[in-house]
C-alpha atoms as a PDB file:
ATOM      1  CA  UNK A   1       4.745  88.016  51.056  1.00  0.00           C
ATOM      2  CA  UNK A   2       7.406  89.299  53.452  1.00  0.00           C
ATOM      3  CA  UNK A   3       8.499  85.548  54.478  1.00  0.00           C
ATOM      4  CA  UNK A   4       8.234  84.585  50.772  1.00  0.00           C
ATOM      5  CA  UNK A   5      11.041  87.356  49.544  1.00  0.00           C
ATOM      6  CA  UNK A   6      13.089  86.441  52.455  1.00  0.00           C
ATOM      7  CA  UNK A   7      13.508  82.938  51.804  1.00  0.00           C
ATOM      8  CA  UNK A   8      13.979  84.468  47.491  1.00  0.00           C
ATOM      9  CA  UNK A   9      16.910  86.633  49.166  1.00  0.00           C
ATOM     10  CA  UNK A  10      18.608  83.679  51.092  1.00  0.00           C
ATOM     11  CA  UNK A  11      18.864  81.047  47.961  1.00  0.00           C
ATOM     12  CA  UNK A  12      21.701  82.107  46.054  1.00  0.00           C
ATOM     13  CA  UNK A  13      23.828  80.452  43.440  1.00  0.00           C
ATOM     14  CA  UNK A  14      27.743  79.716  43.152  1.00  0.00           C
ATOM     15  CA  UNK A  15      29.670  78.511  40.038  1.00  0.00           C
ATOM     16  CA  UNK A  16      33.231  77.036  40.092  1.00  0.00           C
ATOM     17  CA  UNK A  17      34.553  80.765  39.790  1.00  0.00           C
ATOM     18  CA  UNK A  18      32.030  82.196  42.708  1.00  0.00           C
ATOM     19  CA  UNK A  19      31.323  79.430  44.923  1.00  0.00           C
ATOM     20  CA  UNK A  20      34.270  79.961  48.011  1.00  0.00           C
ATOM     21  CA  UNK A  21      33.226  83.786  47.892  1.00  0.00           C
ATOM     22  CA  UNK A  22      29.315  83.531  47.553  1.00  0.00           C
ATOM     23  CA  UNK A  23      29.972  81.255  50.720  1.00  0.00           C
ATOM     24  CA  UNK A  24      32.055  83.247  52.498  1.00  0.00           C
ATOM     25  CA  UNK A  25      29.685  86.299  52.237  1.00  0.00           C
ATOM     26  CA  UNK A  26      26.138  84.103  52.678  1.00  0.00           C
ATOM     27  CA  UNK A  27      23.949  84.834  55.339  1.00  0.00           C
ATOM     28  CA  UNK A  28      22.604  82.564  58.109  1.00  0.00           C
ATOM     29  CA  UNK A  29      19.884  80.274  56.892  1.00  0.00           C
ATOM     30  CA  UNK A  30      20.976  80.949  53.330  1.00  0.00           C
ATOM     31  CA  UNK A  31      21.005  77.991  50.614  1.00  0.00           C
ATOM     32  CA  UNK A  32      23.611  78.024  48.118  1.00  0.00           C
ATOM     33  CA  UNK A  33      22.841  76.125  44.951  1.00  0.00           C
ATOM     34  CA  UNK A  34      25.592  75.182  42.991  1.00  0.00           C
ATOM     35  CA  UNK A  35      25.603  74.822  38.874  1.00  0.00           C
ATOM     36  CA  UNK A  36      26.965  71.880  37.445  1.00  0.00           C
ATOM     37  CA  UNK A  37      30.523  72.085  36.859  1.00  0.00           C
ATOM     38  CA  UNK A  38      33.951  71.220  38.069  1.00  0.00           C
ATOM     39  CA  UNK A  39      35.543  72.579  41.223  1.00  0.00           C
ATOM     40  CA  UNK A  40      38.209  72.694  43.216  1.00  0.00           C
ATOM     41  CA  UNK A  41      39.228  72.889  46.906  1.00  0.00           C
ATOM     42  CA  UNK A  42      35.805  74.802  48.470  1.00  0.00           C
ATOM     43  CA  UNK A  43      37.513  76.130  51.417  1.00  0.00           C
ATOM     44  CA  UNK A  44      35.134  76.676  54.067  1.00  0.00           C
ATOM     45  CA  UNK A  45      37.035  79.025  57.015  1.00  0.00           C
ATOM     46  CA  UNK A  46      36.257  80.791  60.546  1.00  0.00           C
ATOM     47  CA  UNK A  47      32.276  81.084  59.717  1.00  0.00           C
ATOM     48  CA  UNK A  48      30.024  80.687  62.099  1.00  0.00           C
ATOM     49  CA  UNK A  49      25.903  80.252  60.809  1.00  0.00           C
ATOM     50  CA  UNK A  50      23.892  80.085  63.889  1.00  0.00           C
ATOM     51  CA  UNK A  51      21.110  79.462  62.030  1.00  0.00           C
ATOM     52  CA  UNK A  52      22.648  76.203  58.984  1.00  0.00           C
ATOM     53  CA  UNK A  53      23.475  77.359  55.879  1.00  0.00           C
ATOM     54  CA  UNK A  54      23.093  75.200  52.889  1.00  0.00           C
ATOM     55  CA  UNK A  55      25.212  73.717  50.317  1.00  0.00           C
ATOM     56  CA  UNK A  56      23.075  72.068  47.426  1.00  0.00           C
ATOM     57  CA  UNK A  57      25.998  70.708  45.649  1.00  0.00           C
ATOM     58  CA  UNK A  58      23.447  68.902  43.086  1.00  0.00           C
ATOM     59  CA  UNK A  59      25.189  67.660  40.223  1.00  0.00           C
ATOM     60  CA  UNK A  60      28.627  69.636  40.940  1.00  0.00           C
ATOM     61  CA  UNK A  61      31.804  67.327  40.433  1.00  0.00           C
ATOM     62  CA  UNK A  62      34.043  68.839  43.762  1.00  0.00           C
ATOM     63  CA  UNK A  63      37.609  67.692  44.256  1.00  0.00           C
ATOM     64  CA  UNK A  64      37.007  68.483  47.941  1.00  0.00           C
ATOM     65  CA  UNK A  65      35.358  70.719  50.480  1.00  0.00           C
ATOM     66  CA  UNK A  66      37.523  71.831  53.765  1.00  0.00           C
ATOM     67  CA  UNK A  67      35.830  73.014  56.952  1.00  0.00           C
ATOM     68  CA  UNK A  68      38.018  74.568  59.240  1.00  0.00           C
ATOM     69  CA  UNK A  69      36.976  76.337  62.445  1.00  0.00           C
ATOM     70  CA  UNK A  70      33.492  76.973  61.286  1.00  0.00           C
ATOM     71  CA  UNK A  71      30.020  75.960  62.366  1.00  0.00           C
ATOM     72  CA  UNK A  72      26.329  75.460  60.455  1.00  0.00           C
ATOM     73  CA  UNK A  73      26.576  73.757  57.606  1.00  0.00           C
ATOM     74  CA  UNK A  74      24.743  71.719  55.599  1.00  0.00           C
ATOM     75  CA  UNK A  75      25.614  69.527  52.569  1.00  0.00           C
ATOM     76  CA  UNK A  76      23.631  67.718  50.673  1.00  0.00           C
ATOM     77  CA  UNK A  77      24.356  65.712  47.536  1.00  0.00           C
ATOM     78  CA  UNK A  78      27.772  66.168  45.220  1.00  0.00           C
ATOM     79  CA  UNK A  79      30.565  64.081  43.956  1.00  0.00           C
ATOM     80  CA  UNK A  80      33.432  64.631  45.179  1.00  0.00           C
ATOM     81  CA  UNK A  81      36.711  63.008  43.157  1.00  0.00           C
ATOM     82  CA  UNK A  82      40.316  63.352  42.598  1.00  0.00           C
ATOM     83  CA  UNK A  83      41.741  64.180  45.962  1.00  0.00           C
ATOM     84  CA  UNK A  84      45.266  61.889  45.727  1.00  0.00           C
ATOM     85  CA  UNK A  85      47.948  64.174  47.484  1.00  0.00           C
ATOM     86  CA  UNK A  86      49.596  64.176  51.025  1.00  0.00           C
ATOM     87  CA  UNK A  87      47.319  64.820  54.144  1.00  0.00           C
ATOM     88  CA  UNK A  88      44.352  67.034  53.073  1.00  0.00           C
ATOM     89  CA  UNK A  89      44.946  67.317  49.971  1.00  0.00           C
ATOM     90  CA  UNK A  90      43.882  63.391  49.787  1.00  0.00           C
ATOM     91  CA  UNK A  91      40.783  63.833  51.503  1.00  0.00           C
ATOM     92  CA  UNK A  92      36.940  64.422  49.784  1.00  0.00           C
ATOM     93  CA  UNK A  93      35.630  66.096  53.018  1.00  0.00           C
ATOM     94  CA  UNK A  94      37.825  67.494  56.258  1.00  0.00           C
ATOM     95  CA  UNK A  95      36.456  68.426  58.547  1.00  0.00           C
ATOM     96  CA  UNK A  96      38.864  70.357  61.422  1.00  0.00           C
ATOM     97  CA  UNK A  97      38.156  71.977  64.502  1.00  0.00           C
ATOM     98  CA  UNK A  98      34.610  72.970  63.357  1.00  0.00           C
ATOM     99  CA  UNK A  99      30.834  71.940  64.948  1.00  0.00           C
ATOM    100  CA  UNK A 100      27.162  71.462  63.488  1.00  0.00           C
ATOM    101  CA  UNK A 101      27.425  69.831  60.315  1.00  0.00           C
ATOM    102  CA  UNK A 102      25.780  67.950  58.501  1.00  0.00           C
ATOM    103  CA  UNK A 103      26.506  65.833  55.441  1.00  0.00           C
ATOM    104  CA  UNK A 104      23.460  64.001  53.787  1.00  0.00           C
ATOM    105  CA  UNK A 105      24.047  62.116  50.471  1.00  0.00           C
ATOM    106  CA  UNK A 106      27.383  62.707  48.995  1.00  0.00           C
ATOM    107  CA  UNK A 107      29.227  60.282  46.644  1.00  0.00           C
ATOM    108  CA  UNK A 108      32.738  59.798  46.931  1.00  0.00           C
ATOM    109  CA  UNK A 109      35.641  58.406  44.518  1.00  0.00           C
ATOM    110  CA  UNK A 110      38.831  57.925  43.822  1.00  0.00           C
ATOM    111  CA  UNK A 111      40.569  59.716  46.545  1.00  0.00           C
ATOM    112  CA  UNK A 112      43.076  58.585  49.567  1.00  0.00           C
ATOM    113  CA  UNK A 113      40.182  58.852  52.541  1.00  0.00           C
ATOM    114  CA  UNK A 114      36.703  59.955  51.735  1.00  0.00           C
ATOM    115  CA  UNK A 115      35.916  61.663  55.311  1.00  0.00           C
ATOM    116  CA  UNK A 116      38.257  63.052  57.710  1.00  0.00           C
ATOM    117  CA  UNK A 117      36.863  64.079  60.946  1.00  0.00           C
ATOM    118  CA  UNK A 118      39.496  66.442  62.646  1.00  0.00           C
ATOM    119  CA  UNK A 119      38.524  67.380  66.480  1.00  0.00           C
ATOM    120  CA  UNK A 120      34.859  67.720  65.508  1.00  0.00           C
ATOM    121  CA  UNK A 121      31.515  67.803  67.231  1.00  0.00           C
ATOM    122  CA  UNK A 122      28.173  67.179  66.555  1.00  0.00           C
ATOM    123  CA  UNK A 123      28.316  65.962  62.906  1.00  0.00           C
ATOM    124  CA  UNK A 124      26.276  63.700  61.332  1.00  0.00           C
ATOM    125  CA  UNK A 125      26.827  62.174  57.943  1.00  0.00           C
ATOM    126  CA  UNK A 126      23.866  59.855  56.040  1.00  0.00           C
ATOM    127  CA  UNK A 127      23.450  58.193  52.839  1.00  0.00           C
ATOM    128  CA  UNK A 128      27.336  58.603  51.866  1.00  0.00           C
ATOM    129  CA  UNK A 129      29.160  56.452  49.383  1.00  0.00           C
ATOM    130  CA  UNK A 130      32.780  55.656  49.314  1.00  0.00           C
ATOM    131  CA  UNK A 131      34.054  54.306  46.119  1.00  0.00           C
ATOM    132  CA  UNK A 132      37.275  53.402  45.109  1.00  0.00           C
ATOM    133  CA  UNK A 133      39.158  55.027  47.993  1.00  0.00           C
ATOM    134  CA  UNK A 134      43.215  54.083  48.285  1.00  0.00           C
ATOM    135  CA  UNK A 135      42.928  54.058  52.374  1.00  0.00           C
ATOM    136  CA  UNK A 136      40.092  54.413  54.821  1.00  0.00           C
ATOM    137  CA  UNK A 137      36.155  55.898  53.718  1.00  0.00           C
ATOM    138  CA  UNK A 138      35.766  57.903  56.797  1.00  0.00           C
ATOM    139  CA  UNK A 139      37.915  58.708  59.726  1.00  0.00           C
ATOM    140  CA  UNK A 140      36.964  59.975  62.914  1.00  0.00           C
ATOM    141  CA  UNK A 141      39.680  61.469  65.157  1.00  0.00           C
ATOM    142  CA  UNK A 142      39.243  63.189  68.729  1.00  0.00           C
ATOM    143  CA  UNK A 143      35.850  63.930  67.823  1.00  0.00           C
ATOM    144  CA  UNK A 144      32.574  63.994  70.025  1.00  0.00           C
ATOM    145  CA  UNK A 145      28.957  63.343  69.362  1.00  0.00           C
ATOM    146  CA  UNK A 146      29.026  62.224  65.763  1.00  0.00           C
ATOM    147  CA  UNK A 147      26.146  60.039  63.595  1.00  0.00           C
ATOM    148  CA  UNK A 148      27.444  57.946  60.538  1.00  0.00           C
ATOM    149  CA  UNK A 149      24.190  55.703  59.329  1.00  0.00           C
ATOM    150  CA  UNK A 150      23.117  54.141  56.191  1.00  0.00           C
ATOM    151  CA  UNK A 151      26.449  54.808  54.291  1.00  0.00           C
ATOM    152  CA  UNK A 152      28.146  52.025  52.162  1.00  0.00           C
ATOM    153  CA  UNK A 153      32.012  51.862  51.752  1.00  0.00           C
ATOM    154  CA  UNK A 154      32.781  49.220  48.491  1.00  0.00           C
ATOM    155  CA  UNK A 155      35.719  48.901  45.870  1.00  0.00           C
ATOM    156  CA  UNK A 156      38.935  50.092  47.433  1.00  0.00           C
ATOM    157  CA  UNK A 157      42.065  50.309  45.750  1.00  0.00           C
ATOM    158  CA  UNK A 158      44.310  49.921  48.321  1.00  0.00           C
ATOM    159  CA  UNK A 159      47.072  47.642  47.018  1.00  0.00           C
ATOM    160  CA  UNK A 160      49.852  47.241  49.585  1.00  0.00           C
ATOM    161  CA  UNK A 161      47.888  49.870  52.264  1.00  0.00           C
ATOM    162  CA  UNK A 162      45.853  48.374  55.289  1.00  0.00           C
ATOM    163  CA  UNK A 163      42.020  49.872  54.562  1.00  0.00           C
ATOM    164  CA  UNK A 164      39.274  50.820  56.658  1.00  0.00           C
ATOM    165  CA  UNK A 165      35.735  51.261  55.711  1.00  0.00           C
ATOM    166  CA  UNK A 166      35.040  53.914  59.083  1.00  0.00           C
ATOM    167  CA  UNK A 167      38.114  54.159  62.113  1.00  0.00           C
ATOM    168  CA  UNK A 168      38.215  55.486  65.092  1.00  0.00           C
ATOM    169  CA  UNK A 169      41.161  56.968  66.681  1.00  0.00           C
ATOM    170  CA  UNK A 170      41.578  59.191  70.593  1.00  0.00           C
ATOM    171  CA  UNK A 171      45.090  61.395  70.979  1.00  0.00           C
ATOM    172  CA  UNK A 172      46.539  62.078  74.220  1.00  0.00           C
ATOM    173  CA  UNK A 173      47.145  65.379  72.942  1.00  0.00           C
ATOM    174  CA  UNK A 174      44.150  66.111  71.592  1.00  0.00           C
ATOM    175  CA  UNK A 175      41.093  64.182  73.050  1.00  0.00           C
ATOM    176  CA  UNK A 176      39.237  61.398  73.312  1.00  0.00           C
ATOM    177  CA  UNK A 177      36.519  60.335  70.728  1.00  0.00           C
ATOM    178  CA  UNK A 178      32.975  60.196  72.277  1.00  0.00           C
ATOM    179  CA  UNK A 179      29.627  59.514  71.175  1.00  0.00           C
ATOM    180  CA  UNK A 180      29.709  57.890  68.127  1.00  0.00           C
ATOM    181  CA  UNK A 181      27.097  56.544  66.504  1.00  0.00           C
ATOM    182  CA  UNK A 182      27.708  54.091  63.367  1.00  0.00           C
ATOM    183  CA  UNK A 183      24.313  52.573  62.603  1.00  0.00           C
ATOM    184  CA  UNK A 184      23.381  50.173  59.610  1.00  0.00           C
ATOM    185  CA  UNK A 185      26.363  51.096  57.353  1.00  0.00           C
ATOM    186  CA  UNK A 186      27.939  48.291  54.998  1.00  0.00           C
ATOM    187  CA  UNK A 187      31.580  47.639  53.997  1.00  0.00           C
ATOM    188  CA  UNK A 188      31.983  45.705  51.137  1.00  0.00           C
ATOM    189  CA  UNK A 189      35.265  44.535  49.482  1.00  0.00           C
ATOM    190  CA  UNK A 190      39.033  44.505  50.340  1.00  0.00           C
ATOM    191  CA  UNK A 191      38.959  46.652  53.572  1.00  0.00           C
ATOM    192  CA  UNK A 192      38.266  45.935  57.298  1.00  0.00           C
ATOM    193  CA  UNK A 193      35.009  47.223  58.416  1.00  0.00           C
ATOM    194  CA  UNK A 194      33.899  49.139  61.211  1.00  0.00           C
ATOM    195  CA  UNK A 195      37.317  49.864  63.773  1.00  0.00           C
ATOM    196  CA  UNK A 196      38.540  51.599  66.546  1.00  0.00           C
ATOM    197  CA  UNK A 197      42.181  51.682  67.779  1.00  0.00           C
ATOM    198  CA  UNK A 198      43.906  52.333  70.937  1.00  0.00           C
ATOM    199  CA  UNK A 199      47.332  52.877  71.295  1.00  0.00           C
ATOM    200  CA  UNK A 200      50.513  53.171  74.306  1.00  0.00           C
ATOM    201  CA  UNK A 201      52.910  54.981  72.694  1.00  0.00           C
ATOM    202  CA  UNK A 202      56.072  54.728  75.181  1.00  0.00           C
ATOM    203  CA  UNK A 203      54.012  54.653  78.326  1.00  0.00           C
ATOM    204  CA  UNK A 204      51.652  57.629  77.060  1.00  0.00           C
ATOM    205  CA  UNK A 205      47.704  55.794  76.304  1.00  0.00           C
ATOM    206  CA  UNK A 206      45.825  57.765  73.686  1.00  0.00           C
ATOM    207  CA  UNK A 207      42.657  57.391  76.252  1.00  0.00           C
ATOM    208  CA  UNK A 208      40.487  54.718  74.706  1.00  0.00           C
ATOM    209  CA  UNK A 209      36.899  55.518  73.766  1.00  0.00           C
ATOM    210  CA  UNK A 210      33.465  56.164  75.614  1.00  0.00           C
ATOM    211  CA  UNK A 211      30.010  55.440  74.938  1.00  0.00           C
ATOM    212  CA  UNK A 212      30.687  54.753  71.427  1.00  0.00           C
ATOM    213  CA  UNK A 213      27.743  52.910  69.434  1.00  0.00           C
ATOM    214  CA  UNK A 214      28.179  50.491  67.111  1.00  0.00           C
ATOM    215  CA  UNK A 215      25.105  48.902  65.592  1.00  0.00           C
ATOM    216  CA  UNK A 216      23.326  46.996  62.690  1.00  0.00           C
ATOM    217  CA  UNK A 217      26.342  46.924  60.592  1.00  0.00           C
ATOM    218  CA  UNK A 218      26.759  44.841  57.598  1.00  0.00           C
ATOM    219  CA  UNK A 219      30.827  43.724  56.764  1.00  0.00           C
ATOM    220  CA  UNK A 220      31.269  41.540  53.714  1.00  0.00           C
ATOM    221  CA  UNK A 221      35.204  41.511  53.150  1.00  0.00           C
ATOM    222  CA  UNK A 222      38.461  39.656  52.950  1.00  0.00           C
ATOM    223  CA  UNK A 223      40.652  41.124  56.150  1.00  0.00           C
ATOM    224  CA  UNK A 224      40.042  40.070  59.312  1.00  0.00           C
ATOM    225  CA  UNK A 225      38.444  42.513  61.532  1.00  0.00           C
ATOM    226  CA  UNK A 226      34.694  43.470  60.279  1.00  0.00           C
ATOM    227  CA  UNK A 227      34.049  45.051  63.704  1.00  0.00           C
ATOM    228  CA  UNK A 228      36.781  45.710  66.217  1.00  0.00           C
ATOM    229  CA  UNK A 229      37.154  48.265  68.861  1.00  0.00           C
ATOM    230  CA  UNK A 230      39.184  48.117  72.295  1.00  0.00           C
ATOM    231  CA  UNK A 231      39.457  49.941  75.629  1.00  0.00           C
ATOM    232  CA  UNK A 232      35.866  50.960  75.162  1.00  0.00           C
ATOM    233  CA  UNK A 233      34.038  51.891  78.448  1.00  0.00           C
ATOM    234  CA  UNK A 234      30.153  52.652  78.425  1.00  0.00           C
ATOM    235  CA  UNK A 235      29.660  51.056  74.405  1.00  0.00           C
ATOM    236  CA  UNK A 236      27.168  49.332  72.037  1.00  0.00           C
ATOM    237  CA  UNK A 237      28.209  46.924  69.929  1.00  0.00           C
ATOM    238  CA  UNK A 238      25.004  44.994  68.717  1.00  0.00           C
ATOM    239  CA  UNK A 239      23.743  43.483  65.556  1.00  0.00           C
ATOM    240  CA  UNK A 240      26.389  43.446  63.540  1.00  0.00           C
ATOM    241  CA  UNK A 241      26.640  40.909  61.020  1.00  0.00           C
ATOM    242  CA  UNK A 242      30.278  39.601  59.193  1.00  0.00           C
ATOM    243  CA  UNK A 243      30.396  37.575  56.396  1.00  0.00           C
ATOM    244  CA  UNK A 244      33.812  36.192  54.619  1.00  0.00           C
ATOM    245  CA  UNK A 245      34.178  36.668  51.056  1.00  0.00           C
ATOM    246  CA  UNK A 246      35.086  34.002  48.573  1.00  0.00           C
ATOM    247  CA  UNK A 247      39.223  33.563  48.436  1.00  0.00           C
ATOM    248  CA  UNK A 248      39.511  35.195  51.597  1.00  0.00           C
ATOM    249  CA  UNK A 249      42.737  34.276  53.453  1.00  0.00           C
ATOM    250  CA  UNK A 250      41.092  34.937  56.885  1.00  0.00           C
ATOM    251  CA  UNK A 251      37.784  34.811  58.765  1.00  0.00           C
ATOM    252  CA  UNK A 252      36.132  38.144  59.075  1.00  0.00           C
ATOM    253  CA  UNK A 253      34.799  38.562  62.618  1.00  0.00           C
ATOM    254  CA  UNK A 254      33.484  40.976  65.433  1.00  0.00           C
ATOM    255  CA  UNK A 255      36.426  41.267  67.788  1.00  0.00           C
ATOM    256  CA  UNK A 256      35.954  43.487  70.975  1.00  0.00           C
ATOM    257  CA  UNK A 257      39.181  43.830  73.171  1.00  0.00           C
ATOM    258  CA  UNK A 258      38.871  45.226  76.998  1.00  0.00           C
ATOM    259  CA  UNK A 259      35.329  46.945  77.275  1.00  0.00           C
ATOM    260  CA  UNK A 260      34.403  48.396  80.568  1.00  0.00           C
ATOM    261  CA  UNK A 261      30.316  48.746  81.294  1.00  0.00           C
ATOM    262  CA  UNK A 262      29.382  47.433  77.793  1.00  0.00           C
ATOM    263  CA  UNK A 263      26.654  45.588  75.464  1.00  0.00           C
ATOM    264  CA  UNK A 264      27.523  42.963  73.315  1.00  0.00           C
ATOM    265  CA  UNK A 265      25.291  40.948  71.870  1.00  0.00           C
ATOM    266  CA  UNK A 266      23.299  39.241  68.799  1.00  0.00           C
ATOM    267  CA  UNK A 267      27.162  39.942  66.509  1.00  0.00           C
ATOM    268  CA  UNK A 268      27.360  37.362  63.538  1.00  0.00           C
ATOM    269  CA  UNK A 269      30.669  35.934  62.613  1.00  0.00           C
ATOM    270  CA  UNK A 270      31.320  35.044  59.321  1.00  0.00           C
ATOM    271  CA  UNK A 271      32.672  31.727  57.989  1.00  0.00           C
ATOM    272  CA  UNK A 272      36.303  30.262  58.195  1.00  0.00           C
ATOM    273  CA  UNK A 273      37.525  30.635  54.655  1.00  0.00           C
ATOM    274  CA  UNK A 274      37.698  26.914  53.003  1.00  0.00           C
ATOM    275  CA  UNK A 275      41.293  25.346  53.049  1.00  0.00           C
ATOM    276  CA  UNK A 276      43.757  25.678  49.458  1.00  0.00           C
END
């Protein structure tokens, strides 16, 4: 009886109004379930859960959820649509500074970047869909020990932009990305695939990548690059499968620049694109 009006006391429920308060008061271990409707920004600041709070975002329509400095969460389910300005205000989920999360089923549309991954750590995002996104689905910057699987990226509206279904970035000011897992996701459509970038920006290297895990990923496109990553050291990069789409200009391929220590193996090419 006891455990039974403990777990009553920690499910609580947030409208459009409530929803950044009720969170901002909830209790570790609580589950927030959130009544259909249309929010905003859920701004989600300088909380710490050590035991995961929960987010049921059920059949809420969010424009965005920011994390910032905070730790144990969970989210699960929502669409998230509408987030077109400059920086954050374009993305459906940012995540900055902040550890422990989890993001398990969300849909997300018509926004500049679905996922923005901001110095974070131990994050792990499942089942997401990015639809109809004017950049990249998900980035992942300066951020260790992350998990993207079984998430789909398809129909970008890019136009003149140069799209990424998930990219990887390290900053010599701010870190280098380690860790990362990106198992059995798809990219479909006008985008490159599955990417990480080093750069030397007058003589100063952003640091490259380690043990970063790219595997049994499916790229059907029209830009080059399905799978690319460089200056790697300690990294996965197996199964992956690339397949050109029909008008394509170029071949869609795995390409892996210096890697130091790594596996590659059993990566499909697609097909050169038939001559006009």
């Amino acid at each position: 009886m006891i455990a039974a009006l403990a777990l009553l006391a920690s499910a609580l429920s947030a409208t459009p109004q409530t929803v950044n308060t009720v969170i901002a008061k909830a209790p570790s271990g609580a589950t927030i379930n959130l009544a259909p409707g249309t929010y905003g920004v859920i701004d989600i600041r300088g909380r710490n859960w050590p035991q995961p709070i929960t987010l049921n975002m059920g059949k809420a329509q969010i424009r965005s959820v920011w994390i910032r400095s905070s730790s144990g969460i969970s989210i699960v389910g929502g669409t998230y649509s509408g987030s077109v300005g400059k920086a954050m205000e374009g993305y459906g989920i940012w995540i900055r500074q902040s550890s422990h999360v989890t993001i398990t089923g969300p849909v997300l549309t018509d926004s500049v970047r679905g996922i923005v991954l901001d110095r974070a750590e131990d994050i792990a995002i499942t089942k997401a869909q990015l639809l109809r996104m004017q950049v990249d689905g998900i980035n992942v910057g300066s951020s260790r020990r992350v998990r993207i699987s079984d998430s789909i990226c398809s129909d970008f509206r890019t136009d003149d932009r140069h799209p990424d279904c998930m990219q990887l970035w390290s900053s010599s000011k701010y870190g280098v990305t380690q860790d990362v897992e990106l198992l059995n996701n798809v990219s479909e459509g006008n985008m490159q695939g599955f990417t990480g970038f080093n750069h030397v920006r007058n003589g100063v290297d952003d640091g490259g990548f380690d043990r970063i895990r790219i595997v049994g990923n499916r790229v059907f496109g029209t830009y080059p690059l399905g799978v690319s990553i460089s200056d790697c050291r300690d990294c996965t990069i197996t199964d992956n499968v690339a397949r050109t789409a029909p008008g394509a200009r170029w071949m869609v391929s795995i390409h892996i620049g210096e890697c130091t220590r790594c596996t590659i193996r059993n990566n499909v090419n697609g097909k050169r694109p038939s001559r006009r």
